[in-house]
C-alpha atoms as a PDB file:
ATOM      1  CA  UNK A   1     -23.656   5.917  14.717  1.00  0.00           C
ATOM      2  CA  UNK A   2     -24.187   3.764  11.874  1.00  0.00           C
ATOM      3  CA  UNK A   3     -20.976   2.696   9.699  1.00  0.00           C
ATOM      4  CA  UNK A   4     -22.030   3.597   6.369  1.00  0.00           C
ATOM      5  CA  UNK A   5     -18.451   3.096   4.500  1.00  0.00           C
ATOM      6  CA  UNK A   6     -15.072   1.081   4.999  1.00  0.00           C
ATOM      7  CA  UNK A   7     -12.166   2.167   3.687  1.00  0.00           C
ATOM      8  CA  UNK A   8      -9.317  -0.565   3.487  1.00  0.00           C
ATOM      9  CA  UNK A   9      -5.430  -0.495   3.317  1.00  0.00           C
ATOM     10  CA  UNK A  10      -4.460  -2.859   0.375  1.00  0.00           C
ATOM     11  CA  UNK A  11      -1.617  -4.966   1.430  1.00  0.00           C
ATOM     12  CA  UNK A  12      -1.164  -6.767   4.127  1.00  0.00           C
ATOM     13  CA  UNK A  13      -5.257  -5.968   4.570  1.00  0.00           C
ATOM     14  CA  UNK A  14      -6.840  -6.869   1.660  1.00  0.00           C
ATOM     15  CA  UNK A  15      -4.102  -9.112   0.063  1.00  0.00           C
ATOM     16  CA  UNK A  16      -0.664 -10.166   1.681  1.00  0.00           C
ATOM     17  CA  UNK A  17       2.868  -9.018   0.222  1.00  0.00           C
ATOM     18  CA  UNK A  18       5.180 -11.768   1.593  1.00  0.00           C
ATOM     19  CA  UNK A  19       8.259  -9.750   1.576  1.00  0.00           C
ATOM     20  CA  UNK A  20       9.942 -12.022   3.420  1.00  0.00           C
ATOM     21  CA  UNK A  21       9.968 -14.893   0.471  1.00  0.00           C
ATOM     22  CA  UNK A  22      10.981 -12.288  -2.026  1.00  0.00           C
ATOM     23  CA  UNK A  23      13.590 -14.167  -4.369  1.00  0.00           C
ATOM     24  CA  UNK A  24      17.404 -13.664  -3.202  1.00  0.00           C
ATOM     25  CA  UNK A  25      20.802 -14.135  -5.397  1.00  0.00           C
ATOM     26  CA  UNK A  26      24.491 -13.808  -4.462  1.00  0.00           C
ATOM     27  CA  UNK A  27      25.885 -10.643  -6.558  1.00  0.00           C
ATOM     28  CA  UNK A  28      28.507  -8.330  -5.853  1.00  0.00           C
ATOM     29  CA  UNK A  29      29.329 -10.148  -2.544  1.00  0.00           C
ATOM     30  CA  UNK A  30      26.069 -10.070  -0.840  1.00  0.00           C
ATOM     31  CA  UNK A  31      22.406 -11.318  -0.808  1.00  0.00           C
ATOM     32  CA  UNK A  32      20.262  -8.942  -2.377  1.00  0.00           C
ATOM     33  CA  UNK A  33      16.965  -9.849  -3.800  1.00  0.00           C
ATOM     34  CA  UNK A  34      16.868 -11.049  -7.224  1.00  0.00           C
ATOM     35  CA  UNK A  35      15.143  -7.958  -8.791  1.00  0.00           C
ATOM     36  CA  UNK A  36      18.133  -5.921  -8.033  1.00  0.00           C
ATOM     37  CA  UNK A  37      19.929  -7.936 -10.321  1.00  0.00           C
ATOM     38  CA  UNK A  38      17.287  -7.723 -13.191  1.00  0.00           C
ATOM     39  CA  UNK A  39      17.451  -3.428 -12.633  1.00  0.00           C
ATOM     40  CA  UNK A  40      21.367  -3.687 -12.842  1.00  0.00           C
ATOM     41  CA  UNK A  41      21.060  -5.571 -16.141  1.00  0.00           C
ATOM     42  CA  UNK A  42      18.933  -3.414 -17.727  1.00  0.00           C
ATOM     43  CA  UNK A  43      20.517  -0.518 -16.611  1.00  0.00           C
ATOM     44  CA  UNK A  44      23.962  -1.720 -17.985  1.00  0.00           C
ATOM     45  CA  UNK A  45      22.626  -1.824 -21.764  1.00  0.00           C
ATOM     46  CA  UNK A  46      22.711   1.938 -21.253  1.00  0.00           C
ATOM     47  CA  UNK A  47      25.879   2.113 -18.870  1.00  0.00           C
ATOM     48  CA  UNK A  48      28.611  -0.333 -17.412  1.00  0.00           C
ATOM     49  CA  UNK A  49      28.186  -0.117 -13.819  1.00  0.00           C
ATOM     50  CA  UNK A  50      29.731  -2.242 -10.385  1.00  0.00           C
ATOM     51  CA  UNK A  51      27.265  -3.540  -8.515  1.00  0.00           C
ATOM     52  CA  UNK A  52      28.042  -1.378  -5.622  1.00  0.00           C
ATOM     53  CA  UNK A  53      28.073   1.487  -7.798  1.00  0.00           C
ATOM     54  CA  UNK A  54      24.277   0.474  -8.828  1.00  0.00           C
ATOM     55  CA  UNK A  55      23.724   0.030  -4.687  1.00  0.00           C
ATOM     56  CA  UNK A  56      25.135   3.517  -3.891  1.00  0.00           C
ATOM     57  CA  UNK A  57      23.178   5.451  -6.121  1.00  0.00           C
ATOM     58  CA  UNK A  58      19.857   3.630  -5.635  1.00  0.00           C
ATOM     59  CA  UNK A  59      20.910   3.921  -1.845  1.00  0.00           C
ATOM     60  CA  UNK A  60      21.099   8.074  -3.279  1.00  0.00           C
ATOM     61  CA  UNK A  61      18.179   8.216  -4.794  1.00  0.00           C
ATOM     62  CA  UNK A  62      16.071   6.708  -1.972  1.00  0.00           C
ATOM     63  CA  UNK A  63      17.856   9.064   0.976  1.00  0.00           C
ATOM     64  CA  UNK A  64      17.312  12.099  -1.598  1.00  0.00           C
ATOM     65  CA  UNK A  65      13.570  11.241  -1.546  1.00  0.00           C
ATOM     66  CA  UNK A  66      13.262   9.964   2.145  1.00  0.00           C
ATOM     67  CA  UNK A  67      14.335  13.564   3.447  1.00  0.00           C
ATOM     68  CA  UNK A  68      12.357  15.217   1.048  1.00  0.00           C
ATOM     69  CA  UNK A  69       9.232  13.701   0.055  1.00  0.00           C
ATOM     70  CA  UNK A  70       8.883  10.555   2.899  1.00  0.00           C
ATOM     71  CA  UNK A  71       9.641  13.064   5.850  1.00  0.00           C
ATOM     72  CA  UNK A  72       7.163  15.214   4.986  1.00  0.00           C
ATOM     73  CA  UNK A  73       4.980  12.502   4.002  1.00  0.00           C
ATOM     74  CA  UNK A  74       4.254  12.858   0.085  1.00  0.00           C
ATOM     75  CA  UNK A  75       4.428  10.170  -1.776  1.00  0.00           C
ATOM     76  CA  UNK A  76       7.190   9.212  -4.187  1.00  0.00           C
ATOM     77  CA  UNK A  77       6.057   7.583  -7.176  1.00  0.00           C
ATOM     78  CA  UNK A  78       7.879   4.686  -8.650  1.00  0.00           C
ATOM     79  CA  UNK A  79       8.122   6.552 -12.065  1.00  0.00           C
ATOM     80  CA  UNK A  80       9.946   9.695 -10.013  1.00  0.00           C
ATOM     81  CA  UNK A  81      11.743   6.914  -8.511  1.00  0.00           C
ATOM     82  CA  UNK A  82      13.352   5.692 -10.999  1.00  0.00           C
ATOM     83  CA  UNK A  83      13.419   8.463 -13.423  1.00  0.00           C
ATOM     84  CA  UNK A  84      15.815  10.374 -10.949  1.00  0.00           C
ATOM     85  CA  UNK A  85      17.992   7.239 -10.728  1.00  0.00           C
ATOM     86  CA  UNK A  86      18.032   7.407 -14.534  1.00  0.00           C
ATOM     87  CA  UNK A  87      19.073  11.035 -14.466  1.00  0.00           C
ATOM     88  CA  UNK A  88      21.046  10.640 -11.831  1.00  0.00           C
ATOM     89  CA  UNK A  89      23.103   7.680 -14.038  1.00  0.00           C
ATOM     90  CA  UNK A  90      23.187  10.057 -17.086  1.00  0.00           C
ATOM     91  CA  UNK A  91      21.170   8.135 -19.276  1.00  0.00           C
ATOM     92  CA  UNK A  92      18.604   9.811 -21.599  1.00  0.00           C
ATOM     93  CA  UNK A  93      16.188   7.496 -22.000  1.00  0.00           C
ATOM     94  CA  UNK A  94      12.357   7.247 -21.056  1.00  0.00           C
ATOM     95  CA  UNK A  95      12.243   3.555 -22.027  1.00  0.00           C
ATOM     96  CA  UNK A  96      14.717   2.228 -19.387  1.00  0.00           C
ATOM     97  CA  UNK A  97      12.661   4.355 -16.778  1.00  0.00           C
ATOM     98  CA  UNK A  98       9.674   2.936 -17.548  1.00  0.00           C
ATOM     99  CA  UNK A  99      11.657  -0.642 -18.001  1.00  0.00           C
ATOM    100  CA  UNK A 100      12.857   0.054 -14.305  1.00  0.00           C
ATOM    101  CA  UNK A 101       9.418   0.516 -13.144  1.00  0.00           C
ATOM    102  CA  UNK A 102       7.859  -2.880 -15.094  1.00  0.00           C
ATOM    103  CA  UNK A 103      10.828  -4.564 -13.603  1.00  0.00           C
ATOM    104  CA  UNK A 104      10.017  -3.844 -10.035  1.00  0.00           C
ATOM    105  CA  UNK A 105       6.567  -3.665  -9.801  1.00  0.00           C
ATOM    106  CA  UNK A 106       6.921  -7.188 -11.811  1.00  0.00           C
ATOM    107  CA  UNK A 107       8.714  -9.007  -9.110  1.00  0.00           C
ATOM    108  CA  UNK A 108       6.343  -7.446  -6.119  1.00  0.00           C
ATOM    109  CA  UNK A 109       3.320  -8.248  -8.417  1.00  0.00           C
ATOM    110  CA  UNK A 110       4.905 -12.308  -7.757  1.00  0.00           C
ATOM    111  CA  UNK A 111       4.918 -11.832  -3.667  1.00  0.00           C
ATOM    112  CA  UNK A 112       1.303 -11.238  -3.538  1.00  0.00           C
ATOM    113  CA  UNK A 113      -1.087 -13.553  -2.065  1.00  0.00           C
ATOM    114  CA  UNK A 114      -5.141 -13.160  -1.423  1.00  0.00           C
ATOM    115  CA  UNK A 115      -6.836 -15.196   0.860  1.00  0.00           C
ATOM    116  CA  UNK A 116      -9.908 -16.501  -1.094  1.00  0.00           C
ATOM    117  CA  UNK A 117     -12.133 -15.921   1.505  1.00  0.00           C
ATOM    118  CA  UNK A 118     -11.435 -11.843   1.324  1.00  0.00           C
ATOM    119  CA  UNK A 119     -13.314 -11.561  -1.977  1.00  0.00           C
ATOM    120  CA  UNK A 120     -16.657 -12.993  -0.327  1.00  0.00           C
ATOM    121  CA  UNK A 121     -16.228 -10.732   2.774  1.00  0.00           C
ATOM    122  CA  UNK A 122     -15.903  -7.635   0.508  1.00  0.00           C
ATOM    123  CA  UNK A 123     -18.725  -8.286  -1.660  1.00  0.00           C
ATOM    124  CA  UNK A 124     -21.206  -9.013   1.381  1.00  0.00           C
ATOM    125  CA  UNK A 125     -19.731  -5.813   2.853  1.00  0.00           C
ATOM    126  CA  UNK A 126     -19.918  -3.744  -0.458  1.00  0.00           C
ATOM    127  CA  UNK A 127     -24.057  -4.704   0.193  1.00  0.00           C
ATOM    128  CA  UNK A 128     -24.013  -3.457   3.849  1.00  0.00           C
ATOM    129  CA  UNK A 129     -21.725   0.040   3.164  1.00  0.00           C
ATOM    130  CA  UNK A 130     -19.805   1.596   0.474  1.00  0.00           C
ATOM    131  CA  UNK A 131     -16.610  -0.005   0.386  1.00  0.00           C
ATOM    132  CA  UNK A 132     -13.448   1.624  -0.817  1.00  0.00           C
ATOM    133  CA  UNK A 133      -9.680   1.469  -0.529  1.00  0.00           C
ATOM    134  CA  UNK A 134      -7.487   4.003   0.640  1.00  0.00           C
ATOM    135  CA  UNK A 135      -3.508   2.807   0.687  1.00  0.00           C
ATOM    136  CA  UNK A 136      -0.419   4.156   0.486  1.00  0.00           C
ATOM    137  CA  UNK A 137       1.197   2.908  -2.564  1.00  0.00           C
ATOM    138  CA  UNK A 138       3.985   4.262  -5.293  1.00  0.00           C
ATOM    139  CA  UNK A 139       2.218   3.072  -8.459  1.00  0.00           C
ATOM    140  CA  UNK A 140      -1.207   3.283  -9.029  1.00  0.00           C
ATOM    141  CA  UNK A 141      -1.363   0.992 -12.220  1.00  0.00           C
ATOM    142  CA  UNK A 142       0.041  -1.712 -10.170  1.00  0.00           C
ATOM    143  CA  UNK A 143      -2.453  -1.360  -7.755  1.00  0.00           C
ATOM    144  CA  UNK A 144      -5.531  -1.572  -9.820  1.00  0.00           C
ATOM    145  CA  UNK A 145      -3.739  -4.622 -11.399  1.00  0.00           C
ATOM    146  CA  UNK A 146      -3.730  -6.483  -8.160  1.00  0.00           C
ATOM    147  CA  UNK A 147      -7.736  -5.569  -7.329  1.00  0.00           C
ATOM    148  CA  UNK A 148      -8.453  -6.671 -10.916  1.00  0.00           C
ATOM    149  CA  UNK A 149      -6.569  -9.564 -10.733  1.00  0.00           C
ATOM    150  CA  UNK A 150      -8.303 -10.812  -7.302  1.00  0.00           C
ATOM    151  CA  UNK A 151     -11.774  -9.472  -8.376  1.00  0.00           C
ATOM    152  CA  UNK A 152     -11.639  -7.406  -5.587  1.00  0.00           C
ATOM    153  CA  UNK A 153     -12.161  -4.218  -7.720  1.00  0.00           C
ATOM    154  CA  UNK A 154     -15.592  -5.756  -8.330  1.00  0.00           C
ATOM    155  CA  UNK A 155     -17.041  -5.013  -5.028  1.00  0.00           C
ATOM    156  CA  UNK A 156     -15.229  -1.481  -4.380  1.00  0.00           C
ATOM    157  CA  UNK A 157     -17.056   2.055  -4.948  1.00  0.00           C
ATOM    158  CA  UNK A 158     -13.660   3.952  -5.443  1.00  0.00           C
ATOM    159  CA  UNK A 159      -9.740   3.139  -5.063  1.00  0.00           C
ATOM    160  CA  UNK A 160      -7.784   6.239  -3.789  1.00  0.00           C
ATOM    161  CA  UNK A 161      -3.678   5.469  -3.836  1.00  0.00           C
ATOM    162  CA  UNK A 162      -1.482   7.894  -2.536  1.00  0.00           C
ATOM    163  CA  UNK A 163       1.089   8.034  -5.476  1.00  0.00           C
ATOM    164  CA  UNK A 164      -2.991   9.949  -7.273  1.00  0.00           C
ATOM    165  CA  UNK A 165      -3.097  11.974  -3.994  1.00  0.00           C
ATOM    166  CA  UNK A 166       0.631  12.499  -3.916  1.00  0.00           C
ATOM    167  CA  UNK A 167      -0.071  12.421  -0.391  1.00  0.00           C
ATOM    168  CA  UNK A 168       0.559   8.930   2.484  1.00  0.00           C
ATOM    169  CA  UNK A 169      -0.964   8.130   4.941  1.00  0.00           C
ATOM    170  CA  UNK A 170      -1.043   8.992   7.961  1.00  0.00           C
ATOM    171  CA  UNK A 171      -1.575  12.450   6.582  1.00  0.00           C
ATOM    172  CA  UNK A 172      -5.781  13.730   6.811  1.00  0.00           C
ATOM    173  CA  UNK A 173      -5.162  14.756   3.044  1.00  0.00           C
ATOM    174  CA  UNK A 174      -5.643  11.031   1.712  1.00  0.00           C
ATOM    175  CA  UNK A 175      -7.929   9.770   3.994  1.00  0.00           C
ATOM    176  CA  UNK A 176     -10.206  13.152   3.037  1.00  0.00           C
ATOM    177  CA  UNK A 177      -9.946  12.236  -0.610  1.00  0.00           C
ATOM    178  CA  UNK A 178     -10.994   8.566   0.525  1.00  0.00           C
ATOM    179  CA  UNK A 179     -14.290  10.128   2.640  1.00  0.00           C
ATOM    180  CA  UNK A 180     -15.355  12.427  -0.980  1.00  0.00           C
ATOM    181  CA  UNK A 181     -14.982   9.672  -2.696  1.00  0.00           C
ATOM    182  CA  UNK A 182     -17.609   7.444  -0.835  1.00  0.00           C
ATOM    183  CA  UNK A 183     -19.338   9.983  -0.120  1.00  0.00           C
ATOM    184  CA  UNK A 184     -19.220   9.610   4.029  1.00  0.00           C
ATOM    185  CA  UNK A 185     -18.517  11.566   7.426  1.00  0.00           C
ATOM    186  CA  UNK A 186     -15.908  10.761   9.079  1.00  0.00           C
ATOM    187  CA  UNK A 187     -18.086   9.290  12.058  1.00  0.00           C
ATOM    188  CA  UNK A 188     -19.602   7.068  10.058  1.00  0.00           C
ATOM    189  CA  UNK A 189     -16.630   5.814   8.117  1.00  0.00           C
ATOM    190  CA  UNK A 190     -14.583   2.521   9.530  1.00  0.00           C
ATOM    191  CA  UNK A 191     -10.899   2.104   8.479  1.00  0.00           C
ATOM    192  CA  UNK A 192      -8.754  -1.180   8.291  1.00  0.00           C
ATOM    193  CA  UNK A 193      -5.314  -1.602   7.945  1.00  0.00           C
ATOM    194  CA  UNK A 194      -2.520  -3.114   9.628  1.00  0.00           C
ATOM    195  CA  UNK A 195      -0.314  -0.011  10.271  1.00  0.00           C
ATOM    196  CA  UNK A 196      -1.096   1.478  14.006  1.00  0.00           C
ATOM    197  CA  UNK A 197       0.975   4.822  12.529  1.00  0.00           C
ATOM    198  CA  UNK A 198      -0.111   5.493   9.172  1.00  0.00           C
ATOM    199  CA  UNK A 199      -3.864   3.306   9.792  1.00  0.00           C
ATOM    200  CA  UNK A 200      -4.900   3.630  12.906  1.00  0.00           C
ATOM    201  CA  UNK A 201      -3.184   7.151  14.267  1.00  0.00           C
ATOM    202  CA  UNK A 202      -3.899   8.615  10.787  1.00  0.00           C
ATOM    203  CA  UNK A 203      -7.831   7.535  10.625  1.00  0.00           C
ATOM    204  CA  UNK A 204      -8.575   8.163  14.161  1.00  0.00           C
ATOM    205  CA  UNK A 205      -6.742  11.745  14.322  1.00  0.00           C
ATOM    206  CA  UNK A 206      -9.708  12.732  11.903  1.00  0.00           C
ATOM    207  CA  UNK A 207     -12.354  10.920  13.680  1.00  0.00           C
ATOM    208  CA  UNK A 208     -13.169   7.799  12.004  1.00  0.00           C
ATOM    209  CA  UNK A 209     -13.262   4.552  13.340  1.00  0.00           C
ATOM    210  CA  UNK A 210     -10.695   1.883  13.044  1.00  0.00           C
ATOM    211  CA  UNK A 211     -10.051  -1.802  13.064  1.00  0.00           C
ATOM    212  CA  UNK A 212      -6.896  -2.858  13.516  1.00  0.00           C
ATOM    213  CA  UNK A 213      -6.070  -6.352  11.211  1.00  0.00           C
ATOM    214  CA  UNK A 214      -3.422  -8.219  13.224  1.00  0.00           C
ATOM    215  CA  UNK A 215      -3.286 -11.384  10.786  1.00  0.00           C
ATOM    216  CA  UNK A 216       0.109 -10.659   9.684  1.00  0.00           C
ATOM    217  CA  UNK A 217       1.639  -8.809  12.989  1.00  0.00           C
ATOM    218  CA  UNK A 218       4.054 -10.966  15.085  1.00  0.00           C
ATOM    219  CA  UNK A 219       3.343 -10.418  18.708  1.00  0.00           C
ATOM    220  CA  UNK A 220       0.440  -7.988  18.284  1.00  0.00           C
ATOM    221  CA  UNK A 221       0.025  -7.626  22.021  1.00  0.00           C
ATOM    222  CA  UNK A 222       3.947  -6.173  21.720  1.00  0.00           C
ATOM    223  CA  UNK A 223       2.771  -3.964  19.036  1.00  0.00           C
ATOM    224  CA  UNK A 224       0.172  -2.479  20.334  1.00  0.00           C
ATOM    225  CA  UNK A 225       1.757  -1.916  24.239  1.00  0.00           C
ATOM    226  CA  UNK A 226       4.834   0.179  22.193  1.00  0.00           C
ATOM    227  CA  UNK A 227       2.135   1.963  19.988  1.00  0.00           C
ATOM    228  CA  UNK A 228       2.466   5.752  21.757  1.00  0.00           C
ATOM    229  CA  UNK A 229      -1.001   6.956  19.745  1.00  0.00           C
ATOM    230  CA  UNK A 230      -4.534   5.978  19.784  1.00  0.00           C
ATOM    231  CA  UNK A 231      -6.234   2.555  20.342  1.00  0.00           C
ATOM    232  CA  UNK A 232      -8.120   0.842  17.560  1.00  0.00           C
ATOM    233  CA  UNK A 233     -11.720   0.718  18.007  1.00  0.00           C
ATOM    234  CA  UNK A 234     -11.184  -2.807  17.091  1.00  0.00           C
ATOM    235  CA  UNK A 235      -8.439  -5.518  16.801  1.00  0.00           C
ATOM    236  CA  UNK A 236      -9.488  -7.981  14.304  1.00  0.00           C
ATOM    237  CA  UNK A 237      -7.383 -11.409  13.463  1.00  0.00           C
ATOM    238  CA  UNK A 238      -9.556 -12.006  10.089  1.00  0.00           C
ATOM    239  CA  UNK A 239     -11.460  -9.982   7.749  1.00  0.00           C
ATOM    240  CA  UNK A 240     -14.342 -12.340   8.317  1.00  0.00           C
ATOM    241  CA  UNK A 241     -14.263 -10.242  12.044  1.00  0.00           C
ATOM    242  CA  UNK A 242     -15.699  -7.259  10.087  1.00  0.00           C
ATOM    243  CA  UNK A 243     -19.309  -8.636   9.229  1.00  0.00           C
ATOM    244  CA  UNK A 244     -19.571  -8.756  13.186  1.00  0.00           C
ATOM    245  CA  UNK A 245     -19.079  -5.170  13.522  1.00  0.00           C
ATOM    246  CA  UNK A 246     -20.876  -3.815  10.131  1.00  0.00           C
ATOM    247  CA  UNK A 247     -24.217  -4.773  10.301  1.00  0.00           C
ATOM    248  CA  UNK A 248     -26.503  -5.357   7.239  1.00  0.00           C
ATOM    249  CA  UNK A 249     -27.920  -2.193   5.857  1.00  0.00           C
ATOM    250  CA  UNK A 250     -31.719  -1.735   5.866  1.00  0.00           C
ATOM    251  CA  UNK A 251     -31.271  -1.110   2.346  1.00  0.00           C
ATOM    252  CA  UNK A 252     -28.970  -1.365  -0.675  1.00  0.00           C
ATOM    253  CA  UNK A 253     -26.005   1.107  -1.037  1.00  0.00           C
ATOM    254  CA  UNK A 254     -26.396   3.118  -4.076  1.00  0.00           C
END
């Protein structure tokens, strides 16, 4: 059947989040990365806290949320986030919630990378199929920011996040919103992402087809033999791989 839309993960797909060079400081006796430090300081203007203090009740916050929002797979919003670790902290104040928020999404914004070529691969795809993404991500606004700011956004016929769904993938819910909102079956939709759980198993349980983007997996081979759910349709080393598989409409996408 013919692929009339892709839907794309965002990072690690579209652009790269080197996690792995994310700035480190010595504080409190350990390495931690550096934007730790810069939530610490701005949450001791409110209240004087010990590092490990600040560790254990981020550590809180994120179990709280992992057993009751991650396991069931809803997303958790950076502005819940952090407004619970505000709460939880005793400190009335909006401001240094939405301070938190800036902070973090501030020093992931600085570990993102887009390989030029991506841009060009979008476009000529955005003339061959409607072209969306559909990622799991805790703040939206960030997001958008990174599309705009590659000129990705430019080529895209709708953005679904899961912190608008409330849902993540792998759950049908977000990949359903992605389908309505490009207006395609899921037979004739292709995924990509680089997650075989939340990508791949998520996409194919509700019958689209999926290319698996290996770019940034170690020993993909590895990965895939220890994946217990379904192949990828395809297994792609570049974006560029995906003008071999979509082939050029027989007329403009509307």
């Amino acid at each position: 059947m013919t692929i009339r839309a892709v839907t794309f993960d965002l990072f690690d797909t579209l652009v790269d989040l080197f996690v792995e060079t994310t700035p480190k400081a010595e504080w409190g006796g350990r390495v931690v990365p550096r934007s730790v430090v810069d939530l610490h300081a701005r949450v001791s203007r409110h209240v004087s806290l010990e590092p490990e203090d600040f560790l254990d009740h981020l550590r809180r916050v994120d179990r709280r949320f992992r057993n009751s929002h991650y396991a069931e797979g809803r997303e958790v919003s950076s502005d819940l986030r952090f407004g619970a670790l505000v709460e939880r902290l005793g400190i009335d104040s909006p401001a240094l919630r939405e301070d938190l928020v800036a902070t973090h999404m501030g020093a992931l914004r600085g570990q993102v990378g887009l390989l030029a070529h991506h841009v060009d691969v979008v476009a000529e795809l955005g003339r061959r199929a409607r072209v969306a993404v559909c990622s799991n991500f805790s703040h939206s606004q960030t997001a958008l920011s990174v599309l705009a700011e590659s000129e990705l956004d430019q080529h895209l016929h709708a953005i679904v996040i899961s912190e608008d769904v409330g849902i993540r993938k792998p759950r049908r819910e977000i990949f359903e919103a992605a389908l309505e909102a490009v207006g395609a079956a899921p037979s004739e939709t292709l995924h990509v992402g680089d997650n075989l759980e939340a990508d791949v198993r998520g996409a194919s349980e509700l019958g689209l087809r999926t290319a698996w983007i290996t770019r940034r997996i170690p020993d993909p081979d590895q990965a895939l033999g220890d994946f217990q759910g379904p192949s990828p349709d395809w297994c792609i080393a570049d974006l560029a791989e995906l003008l071999d598989i979509v082939p050029p409409a027989s007329s403009s996408v509307s």
